[in-house]
C-alpha atoms as a PDB file:
ATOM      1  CA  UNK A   1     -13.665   2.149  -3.116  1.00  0.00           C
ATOM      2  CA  UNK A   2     -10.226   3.208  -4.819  1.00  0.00           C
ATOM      3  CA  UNK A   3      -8.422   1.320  -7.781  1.00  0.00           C
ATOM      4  CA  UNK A   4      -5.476  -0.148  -6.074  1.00  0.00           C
ATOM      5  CA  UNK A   5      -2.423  -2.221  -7.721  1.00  0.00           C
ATOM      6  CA  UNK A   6      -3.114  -5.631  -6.017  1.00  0.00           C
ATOM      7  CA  UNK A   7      -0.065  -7.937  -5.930  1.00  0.00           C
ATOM      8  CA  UNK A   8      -1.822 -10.905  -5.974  1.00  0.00           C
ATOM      9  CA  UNK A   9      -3.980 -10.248  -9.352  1.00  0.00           C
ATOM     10  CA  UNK A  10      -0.947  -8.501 -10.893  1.00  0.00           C
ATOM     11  CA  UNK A  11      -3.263  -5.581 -11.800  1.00  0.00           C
ATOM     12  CA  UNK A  12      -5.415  -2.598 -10.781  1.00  0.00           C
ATOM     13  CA  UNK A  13      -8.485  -3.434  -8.854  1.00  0.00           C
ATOM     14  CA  UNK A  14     -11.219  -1.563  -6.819  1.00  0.00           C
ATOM     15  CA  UNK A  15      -9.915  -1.618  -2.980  1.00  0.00           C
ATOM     16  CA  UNK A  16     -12.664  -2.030  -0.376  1.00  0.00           C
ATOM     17  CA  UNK A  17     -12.408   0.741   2.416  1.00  0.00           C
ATOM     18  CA  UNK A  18     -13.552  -0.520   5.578  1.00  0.00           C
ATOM     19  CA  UNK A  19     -17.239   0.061   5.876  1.00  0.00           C
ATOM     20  CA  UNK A  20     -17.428  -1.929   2.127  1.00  0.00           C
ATOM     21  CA  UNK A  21     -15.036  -4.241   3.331  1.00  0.00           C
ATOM     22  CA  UNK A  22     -16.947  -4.802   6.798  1.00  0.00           C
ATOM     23  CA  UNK A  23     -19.992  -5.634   4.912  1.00  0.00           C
ATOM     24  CA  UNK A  24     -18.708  -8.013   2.365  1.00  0.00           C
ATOM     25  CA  UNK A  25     -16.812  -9.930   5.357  1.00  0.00           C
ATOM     26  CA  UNK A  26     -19.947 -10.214   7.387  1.00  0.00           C
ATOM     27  CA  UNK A  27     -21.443 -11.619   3.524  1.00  0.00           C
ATOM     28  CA  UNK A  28     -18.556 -13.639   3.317  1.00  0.00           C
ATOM     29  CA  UNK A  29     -18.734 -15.227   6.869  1.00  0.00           C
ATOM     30  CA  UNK A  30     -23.324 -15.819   6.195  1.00  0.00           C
ATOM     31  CA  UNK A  31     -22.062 -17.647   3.127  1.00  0.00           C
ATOM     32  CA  UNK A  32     -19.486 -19.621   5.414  1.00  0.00           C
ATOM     33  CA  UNK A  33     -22.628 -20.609   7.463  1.00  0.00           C
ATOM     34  CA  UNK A  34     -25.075 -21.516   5.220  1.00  0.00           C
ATOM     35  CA  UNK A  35     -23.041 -24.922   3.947  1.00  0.00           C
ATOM     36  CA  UNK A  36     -25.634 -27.297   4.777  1.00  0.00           C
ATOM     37  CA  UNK A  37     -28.024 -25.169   3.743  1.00  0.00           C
ATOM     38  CA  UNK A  38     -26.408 -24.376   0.265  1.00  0.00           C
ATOM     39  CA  UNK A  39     -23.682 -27.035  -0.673  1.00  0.00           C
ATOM     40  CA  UNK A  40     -22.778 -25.269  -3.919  1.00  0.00           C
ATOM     41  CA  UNK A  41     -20.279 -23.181  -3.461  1.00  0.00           C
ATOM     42  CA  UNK A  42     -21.044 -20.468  -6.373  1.00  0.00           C
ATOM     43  CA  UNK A  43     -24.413 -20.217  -4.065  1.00  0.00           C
ATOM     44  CA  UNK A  44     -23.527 -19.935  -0.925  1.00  0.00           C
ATOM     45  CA  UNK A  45     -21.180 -17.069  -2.211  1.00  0.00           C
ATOM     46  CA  UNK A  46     -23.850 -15.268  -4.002  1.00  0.00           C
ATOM     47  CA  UNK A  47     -24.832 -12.933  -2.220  1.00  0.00           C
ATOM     48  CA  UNK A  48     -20.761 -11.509  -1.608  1.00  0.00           C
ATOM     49  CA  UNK A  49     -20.025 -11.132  -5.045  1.00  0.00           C
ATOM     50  CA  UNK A  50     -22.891  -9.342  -5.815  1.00  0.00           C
ATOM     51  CA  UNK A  51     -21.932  -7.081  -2.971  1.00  0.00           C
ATOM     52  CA  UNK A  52     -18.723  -6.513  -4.388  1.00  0.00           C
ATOM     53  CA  UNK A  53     -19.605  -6.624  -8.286  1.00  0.00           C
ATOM     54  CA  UNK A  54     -22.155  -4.065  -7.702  1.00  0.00           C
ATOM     55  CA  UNK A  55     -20.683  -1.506  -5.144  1.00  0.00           C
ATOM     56  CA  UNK A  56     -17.353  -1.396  -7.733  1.00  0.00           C
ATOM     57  CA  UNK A  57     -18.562  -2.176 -11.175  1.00  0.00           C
ATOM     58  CA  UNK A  58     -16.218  -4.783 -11.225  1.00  0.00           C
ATOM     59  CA  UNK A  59     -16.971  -8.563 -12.025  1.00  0.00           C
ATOM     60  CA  UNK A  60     -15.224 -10.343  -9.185  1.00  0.00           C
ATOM     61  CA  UNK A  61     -15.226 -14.480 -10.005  1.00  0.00           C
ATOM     62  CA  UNK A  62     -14.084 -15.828  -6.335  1.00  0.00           C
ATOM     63  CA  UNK A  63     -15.444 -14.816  -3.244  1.00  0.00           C
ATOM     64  CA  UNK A  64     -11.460 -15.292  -1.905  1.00  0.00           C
ATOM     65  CA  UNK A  65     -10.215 -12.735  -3.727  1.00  0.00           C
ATOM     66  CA  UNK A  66     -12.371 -10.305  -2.520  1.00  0.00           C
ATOM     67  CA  UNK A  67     -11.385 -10.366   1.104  1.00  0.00           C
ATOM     68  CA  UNK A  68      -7.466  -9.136  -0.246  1.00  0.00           C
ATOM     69  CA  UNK A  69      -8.973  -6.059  -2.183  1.00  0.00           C
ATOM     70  CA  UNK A  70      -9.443  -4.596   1.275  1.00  0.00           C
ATOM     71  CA  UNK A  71      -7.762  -0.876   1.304  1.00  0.00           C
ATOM     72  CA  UNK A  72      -6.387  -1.222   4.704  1.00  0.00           C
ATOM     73  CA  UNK A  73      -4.393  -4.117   3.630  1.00  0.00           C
ATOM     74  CA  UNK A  74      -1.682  -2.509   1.599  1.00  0.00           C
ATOM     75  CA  UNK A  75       1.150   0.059   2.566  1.00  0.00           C
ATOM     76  CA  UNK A  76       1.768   3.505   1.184  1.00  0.00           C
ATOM     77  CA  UNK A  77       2.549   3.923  -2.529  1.00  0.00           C
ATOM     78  CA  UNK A  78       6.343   3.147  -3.492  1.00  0.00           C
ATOM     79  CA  UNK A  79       8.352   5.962  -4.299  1.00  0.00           C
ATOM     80  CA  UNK A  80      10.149   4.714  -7.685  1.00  0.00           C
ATOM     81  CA  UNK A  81       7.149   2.977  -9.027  1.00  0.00           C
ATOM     82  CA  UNK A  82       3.760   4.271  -7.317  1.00  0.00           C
ATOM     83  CA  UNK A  83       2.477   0.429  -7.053  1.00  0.00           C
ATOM     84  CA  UNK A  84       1.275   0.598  -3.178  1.00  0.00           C
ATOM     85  CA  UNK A  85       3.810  -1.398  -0.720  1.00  0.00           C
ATOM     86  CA  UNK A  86       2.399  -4.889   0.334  1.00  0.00           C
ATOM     87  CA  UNK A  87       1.960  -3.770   3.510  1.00  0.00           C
ATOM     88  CA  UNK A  88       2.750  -0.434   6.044  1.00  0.00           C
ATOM     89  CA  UNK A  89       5.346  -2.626   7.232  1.00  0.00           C
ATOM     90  CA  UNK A  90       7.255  -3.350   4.130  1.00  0.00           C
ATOM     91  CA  UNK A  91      10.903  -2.725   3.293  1.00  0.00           C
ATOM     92  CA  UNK A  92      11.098  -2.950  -0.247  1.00  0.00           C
ATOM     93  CA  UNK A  93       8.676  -3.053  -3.179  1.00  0.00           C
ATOM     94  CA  UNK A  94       7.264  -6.417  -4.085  1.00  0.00           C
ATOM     95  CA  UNK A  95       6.950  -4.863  -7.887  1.00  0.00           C
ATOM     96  CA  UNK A  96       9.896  -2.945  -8.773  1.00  0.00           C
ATOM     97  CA  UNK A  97      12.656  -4.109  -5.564  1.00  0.00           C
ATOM     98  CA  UNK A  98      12.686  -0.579  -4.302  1.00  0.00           C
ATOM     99  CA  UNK A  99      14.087  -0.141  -1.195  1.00  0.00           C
ATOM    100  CA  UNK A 100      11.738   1.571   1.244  1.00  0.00           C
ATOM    101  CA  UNK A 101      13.603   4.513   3.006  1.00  0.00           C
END
């Protein structure tokens, strides 16, 4: 885990690295799966957010959200404005517009 700018949330959040992240995904996916079995969708999700809420300390409200606060998932910090690119591939900041050399 690693407090991460997320673009999405506009704000700092714990990052998942991949062993967290491959855990809540397989959560995520049981939760996916148990529809029938749980129509509510706060239920069915349950058991994911918990993951999350307690491996961070962080209150996480949709089980969505949780799948982009995956480390992996973002590029290298930018150089103007230290906010991590959107991705490795990315030519200019989403936050600040800097241009990625």
């Amino acid at each position: 885990m690693k407090m991460l700018w997320c673009w999405r949330c506009k704000m700092e959040v714990p990052m998942m690295n991949e062993e967290e992240y491959k855990n809540a995904l397989k959560l995520y996916a049981d939760g996916i799966r148990d529809k029938d079995t749980y129509p509510d969708f706060q239920t069915r999700f349950k058991a994911v957010l918990d993951f999350y809420n307690k491996a961070t300390g962080w209150e996480a409200k949709h089980p969505n959200a949780i799948l982009h606060h995956r480390i992996a998932l973002y590029g290298p910090p930018c150089e103007k404005c230290g906010k991590p690119y959107r991705t490795d591939k990315a030519s200019f900041c989403a936050a600040c517009g800097n241009k990625r050399p």
